[in-house]
Protein backbone atom coordinates (compact mmCIF):
# COMPACT_ATOMS: atom_id res chain seq x y z
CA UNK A 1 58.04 -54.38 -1.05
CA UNK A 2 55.17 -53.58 -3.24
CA UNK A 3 52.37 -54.08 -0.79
CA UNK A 4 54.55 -51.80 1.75
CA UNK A 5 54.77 -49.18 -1.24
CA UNK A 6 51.38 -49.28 -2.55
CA UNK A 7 50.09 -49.06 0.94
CA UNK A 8 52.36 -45.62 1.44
CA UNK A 9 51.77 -44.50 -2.00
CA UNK A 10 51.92 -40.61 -2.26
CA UNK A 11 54.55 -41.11 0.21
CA UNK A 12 58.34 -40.80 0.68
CA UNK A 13 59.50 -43.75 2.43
CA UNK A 14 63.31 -44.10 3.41
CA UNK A 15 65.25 -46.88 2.89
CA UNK A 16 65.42 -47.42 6.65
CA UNK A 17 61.69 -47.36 6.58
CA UNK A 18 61.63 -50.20 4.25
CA UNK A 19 64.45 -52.74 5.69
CA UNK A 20 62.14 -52.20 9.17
CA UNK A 21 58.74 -52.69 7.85
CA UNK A 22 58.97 -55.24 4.95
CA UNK A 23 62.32 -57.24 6.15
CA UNK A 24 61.96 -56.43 10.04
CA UNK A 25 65.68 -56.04 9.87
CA UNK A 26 67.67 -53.25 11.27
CA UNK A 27 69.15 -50.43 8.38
CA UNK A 28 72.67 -51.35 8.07
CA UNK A 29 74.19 -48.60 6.08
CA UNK A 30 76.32 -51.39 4.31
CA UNK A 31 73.94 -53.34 2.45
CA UNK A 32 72.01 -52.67 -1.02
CA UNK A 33 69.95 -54.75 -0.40
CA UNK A 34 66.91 -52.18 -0.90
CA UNK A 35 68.63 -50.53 -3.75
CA UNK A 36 68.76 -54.35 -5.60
CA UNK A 37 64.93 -55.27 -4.62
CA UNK A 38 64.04 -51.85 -5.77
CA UNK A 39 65.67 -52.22 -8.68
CA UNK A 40 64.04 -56.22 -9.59
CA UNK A 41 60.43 -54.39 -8.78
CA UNK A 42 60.96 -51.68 -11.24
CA UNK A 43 61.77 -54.02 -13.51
CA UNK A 44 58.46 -55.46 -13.59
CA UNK A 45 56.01 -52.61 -12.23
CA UNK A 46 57.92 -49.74 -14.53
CA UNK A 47 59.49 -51.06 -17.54
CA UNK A 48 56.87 -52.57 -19.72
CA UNK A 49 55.02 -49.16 -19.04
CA UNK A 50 55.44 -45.69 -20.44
CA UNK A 51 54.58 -44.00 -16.84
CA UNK A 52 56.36 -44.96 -14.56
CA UNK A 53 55.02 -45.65 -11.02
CA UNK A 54 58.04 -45.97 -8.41
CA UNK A 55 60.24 -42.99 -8.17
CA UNK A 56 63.75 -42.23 -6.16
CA UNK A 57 63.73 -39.10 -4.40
CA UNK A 58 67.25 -37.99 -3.73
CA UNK A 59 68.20 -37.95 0.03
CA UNK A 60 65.12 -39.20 1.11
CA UNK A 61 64.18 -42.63 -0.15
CA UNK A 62 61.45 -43.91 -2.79
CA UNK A 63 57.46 -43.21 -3.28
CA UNK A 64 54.46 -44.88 -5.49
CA UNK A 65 52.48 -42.30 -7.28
CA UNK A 66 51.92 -41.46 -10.83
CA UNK A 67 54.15 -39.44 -12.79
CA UNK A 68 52.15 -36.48 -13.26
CA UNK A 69 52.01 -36.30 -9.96
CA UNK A 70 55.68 -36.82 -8.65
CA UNK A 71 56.94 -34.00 -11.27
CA UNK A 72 54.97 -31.39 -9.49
CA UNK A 73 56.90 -32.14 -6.01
């Protein structure tokens, strides 16, 4: 998940996006599964950090890139 992000950074990658690429496994609309990975890798990229590095954007999915950067979307 964090190769496949850092690769796409500056990016918005869906959640679709993700379950294909880095679990070659078909979106089921059912599962949180990249919502609870997400959420593990935060964890650990993010939280012992004061900029954060992995961002949600609403509707669309998640992208790598510095804060500074994701504010002036």
């Amino acid at each position: 998940l964090l190769e496949y992000l850092a690769r796409n950074a500056g990016r918005v990658v869906s959640k679709t996006m993700i379950m294909e690429h880095v679990w070659e496994y078909n979106f089921d609309p059912q599962t949180n599964i990249v919502e609870t990975r997400m959420c593990r890798l935060r964890e650990k990229i993010d939280k012992p950090f004061p900029e954060k590095l992995i961002h949600t954007v609403r509707g669309f999915g998640y992208v790598m890139e510095r804060e500074a950067d994701f504010r002036h979307r």
